[in-house]
Protein backbone atom coordinates (compact mmCIF):
# COMPACT_ATOMS: atom_id res chain seq x y z
CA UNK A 1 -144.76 40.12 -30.77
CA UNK A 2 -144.51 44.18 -30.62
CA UNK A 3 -144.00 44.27 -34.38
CA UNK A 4 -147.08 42.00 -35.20
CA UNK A 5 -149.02 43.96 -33.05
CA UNK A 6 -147.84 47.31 -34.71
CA UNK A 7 -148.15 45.56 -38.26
CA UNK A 8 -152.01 44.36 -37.36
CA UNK A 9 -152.41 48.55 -36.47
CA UNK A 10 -150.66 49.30 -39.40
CA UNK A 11 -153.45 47.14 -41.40
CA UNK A 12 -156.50 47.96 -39.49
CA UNK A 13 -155.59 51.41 -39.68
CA UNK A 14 -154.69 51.37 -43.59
CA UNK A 15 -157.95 50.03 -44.32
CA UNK A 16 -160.75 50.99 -41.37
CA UNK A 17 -158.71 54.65 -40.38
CA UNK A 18 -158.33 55.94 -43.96
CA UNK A 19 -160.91 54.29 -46.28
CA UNK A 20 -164.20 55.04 -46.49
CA UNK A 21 -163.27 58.14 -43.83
CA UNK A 22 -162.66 61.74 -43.77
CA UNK A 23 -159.26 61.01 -44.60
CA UNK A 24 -159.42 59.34 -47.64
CA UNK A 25 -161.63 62.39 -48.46
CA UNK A 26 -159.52 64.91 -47.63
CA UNK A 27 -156.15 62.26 -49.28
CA UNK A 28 -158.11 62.84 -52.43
CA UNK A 29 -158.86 66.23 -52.80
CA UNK A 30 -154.81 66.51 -52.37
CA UNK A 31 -153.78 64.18 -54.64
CA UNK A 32 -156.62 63.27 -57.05
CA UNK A 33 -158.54 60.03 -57.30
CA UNK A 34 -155.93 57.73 -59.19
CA UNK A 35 -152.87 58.96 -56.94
CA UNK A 36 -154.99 57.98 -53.92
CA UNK A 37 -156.15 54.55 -55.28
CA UNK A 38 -152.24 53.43 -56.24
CA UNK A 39 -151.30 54.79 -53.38
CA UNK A 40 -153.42 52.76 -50.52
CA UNK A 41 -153.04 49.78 -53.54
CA UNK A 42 -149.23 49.66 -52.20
CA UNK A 43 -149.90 50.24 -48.60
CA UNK A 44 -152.22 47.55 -48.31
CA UNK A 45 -149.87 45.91 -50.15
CA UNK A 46 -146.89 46.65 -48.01
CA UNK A 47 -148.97 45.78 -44.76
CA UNK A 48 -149.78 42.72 -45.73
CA UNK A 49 -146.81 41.37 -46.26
CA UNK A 50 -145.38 43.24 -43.02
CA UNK A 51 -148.35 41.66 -41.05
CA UNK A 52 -147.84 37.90 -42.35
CA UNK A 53 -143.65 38.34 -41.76
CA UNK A 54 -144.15 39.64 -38.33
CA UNK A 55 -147.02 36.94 -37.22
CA UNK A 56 -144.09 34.32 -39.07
CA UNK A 57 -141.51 35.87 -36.95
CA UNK A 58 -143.56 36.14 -33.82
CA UNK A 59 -142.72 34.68 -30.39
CA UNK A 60 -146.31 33.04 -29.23
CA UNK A 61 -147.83 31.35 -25.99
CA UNK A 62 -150.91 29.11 -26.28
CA UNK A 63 -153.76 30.57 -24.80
CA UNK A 64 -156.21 27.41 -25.23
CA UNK A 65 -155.75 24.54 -27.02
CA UNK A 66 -159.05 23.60 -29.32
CA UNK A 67 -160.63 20.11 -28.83
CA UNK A 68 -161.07 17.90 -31.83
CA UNK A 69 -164.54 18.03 -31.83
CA UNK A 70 -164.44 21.90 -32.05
CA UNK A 71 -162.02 21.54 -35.01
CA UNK A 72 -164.38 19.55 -36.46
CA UNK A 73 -167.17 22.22 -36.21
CA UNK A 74 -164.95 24.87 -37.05
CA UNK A 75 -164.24 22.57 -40.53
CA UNK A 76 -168.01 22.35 -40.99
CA UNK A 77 -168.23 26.64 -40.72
CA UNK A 78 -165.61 26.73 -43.06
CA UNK A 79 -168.17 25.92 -45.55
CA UNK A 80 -169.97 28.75 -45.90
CA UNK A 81 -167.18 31.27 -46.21
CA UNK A 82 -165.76 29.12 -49.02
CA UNK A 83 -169.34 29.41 -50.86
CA UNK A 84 -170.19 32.90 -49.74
CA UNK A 85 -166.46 33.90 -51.17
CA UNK A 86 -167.08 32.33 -54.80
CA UNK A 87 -170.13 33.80 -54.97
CA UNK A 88 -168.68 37.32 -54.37
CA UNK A 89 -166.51 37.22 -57.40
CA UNK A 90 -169.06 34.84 -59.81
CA UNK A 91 -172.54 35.85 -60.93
CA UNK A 92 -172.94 38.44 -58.23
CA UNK A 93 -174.63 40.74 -60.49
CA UNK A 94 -175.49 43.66 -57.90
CA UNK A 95 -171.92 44.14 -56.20
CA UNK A 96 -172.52 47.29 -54.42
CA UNK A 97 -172.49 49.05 -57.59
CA UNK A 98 -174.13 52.29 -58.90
CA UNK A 99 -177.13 53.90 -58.25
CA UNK A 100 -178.73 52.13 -61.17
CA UNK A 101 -177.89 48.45 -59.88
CA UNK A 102 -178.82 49.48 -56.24
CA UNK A 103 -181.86 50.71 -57.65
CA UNK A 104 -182.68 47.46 -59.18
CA UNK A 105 -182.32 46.06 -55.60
CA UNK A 106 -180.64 43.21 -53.95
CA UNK A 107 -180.11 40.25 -56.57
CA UNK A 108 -178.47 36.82 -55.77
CA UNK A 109 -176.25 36.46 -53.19
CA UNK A 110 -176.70 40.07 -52.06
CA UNK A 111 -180.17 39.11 -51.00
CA UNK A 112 -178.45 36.67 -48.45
CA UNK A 113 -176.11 39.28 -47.18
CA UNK A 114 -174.67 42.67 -49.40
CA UNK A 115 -170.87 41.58 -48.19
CA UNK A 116 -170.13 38.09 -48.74
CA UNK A 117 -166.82 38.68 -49.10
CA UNK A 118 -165.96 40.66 -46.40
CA UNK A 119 -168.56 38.30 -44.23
CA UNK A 120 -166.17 35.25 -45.54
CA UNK A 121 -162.71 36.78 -44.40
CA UNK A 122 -164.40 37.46 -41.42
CA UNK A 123 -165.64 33.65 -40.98
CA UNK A 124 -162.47 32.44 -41.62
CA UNK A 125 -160.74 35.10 -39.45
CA UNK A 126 -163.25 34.37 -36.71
CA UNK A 127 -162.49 30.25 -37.23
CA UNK A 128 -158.34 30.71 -37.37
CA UNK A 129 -158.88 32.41 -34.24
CA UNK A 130 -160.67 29.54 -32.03
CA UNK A 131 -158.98 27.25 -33.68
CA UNK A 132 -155.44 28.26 -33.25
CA UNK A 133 -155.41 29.41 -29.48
CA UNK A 134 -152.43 31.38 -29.19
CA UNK A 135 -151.37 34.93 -28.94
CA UNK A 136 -149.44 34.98 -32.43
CA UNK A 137 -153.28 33.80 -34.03
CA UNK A 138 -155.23 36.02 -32.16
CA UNK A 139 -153.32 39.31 -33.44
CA UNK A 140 -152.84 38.22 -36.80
CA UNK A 141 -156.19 36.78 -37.51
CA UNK A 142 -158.11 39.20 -35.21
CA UNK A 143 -156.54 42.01 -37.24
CA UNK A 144 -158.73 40.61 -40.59
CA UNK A 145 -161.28 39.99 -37.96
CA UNK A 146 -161.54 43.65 -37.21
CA UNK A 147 -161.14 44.37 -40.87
CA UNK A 148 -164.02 42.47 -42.42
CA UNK A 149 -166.44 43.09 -39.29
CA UNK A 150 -165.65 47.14 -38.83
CA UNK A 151 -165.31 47.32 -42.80
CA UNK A 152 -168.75 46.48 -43.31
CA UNK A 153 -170.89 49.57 -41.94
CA UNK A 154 -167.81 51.83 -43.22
CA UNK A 155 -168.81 50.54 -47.26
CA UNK A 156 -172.62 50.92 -46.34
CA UNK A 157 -171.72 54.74 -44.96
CA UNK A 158 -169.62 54.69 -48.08
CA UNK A 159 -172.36 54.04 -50.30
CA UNK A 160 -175.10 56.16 -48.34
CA UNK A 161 -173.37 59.28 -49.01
CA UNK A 162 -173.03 58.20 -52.90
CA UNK A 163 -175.98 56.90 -53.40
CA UNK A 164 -178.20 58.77 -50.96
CA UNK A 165 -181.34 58.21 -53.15
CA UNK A 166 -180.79 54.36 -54.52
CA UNK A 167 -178.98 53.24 -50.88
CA UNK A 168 -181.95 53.24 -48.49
CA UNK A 169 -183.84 50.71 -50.53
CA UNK A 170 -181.16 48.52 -51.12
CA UNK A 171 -180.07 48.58 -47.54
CA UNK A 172 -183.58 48.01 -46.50
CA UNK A 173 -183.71 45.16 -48.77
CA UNK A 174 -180.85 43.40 -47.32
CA UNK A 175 -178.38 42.53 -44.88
CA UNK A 176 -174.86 42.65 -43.23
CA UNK A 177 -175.56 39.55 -41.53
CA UNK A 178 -176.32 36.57 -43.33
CA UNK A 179 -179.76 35.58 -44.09
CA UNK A 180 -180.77 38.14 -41.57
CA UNK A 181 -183.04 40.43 -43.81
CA UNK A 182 -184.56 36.66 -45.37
CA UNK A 183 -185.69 35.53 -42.08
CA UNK A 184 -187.26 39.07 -41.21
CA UNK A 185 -189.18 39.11 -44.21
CA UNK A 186 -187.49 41.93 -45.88
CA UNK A 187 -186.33 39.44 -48.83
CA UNK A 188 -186.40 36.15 -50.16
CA UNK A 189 -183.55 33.33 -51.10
CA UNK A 190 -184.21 33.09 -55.05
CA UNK A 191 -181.59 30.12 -55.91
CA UNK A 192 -182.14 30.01 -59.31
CA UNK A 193 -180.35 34.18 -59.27
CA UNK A 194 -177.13 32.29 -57.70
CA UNK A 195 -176.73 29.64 -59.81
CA UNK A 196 -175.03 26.46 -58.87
CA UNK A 197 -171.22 27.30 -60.61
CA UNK A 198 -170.31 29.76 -57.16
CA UNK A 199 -171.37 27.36 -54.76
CA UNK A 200 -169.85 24.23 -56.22
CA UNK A 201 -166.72 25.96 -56.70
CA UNK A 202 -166.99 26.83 -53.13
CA UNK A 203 -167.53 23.09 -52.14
CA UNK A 204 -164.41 22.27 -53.63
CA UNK A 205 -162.72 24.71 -52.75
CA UNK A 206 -163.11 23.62 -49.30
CA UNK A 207 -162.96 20.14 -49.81
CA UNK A 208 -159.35 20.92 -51.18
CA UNK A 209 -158.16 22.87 -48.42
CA UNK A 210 -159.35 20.56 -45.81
CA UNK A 211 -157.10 17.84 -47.72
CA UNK A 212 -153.88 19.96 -48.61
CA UNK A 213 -154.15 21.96 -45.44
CA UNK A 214 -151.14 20.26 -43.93
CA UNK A 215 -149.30 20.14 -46.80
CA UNK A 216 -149.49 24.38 -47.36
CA UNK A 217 -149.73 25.53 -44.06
CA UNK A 218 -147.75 22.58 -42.23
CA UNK A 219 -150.91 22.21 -39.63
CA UNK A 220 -153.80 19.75 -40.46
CA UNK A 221 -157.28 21.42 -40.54
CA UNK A 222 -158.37 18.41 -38.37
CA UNK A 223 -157.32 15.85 -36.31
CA UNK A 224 -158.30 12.24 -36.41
CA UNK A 225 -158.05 9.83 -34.47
């Protein structure tokens, strides 16, 4: 358990204590731009794979056990990280991006929430967590947990200091949480600027890994019966 716990430091600290910080600022002006971005591309690297070999390797104690009907809810919540991740990566035409694009303002999924990626990991962080109920989970799931939720402000401080004119609009315009700057009135869900390919792909996504979850992890998402 001591070296998951020093591996989920290791990755918090990779990517909340040096990107987006001082650090990484002062990493950069050492060693250049390119040097820096191999360079954390290998220690993320490298802490991954120490984090999922320690949490495999890990003595564990159950700390709760989670009822079938909560399984069952935590399938259903699933759902949205699955669509909110496939629309991250297809026809997300803002993405953060440069001052001309943040100009433009929020556009698809970004008008539901400007980090529907990080907002998925930290959904299905957030579900492995309750669902699983032991010590073993809670470290190496609560370390992505940490990850996606602290990672969020540290992009939009990030892009602030880039983008100091183009940022407060777009920030304005949106949200970290989901549907939050829609239901104050600060935006609008426009479906037809999402499309139906992300979401579908989502849907099956899920679908599929509520089937084969035994099969690839050796636990079934839910039980029945």
């Amino acid at each position: 358990m001591i070296l998951l716990i020093l591996a989920a430091v290791l990755w918090v600290f990779v990517h909340i204590g040096v990107s987006g910080t001082a650090l990484r600022d002062a990493l950069v002006a050492r060693v250049g731009e390119r040097v820096f971005s191999v360079g954390f591309s290998v220690a993320s690297v490298g802490a991954i794979v120490l984090l999922v070999q320690a949490w495999q390797g890990a003595g564990t104690t159950p700390l709760w056990f989670a009822p079938a009907w909560l399984r069952w809810i935590l399938a259903i919540v699933m759902l949205p990280a699955f669509v909110l991740f496939a629309c991250s990566l297809i026809g997300n035409p803002t993405a953060m991006g440069g001052a001309a694009l943040l100009a433009q303002g929020p556009r698809g999924i970004q008008r539901v929430t400007r980090h529907p990626m990080l907002n998925a990991f930290a959904i299905w962080a957030a579900v492995h967590v309750l669902g699983n109920g032991d010590s073993a989970a809670v470290v190496f799931f609560g370390a992505f947990l940490v990850t996606a939720v602290a990672g969020m402000p540290s992009i939009d401080a990030k892009m602030a200091k880039r983008h100091p004119d183009a940022w407060p609009g777009f920030a304005a315009a949106s949200s970290i949480i989901p549907g939050a700057a829609i239901l104050a009135g600060r935006n609008r869900l426009v479906v037809r600027e999402i499309g139906w390919v992300a979401p579908l792909i989502g849907l099956v996504a899920w679908a599929g890994f509520l089937h084969a979850h035994r099969h690839v992890f050796g636990v079934p998402a839910l039980i029945l019966g």
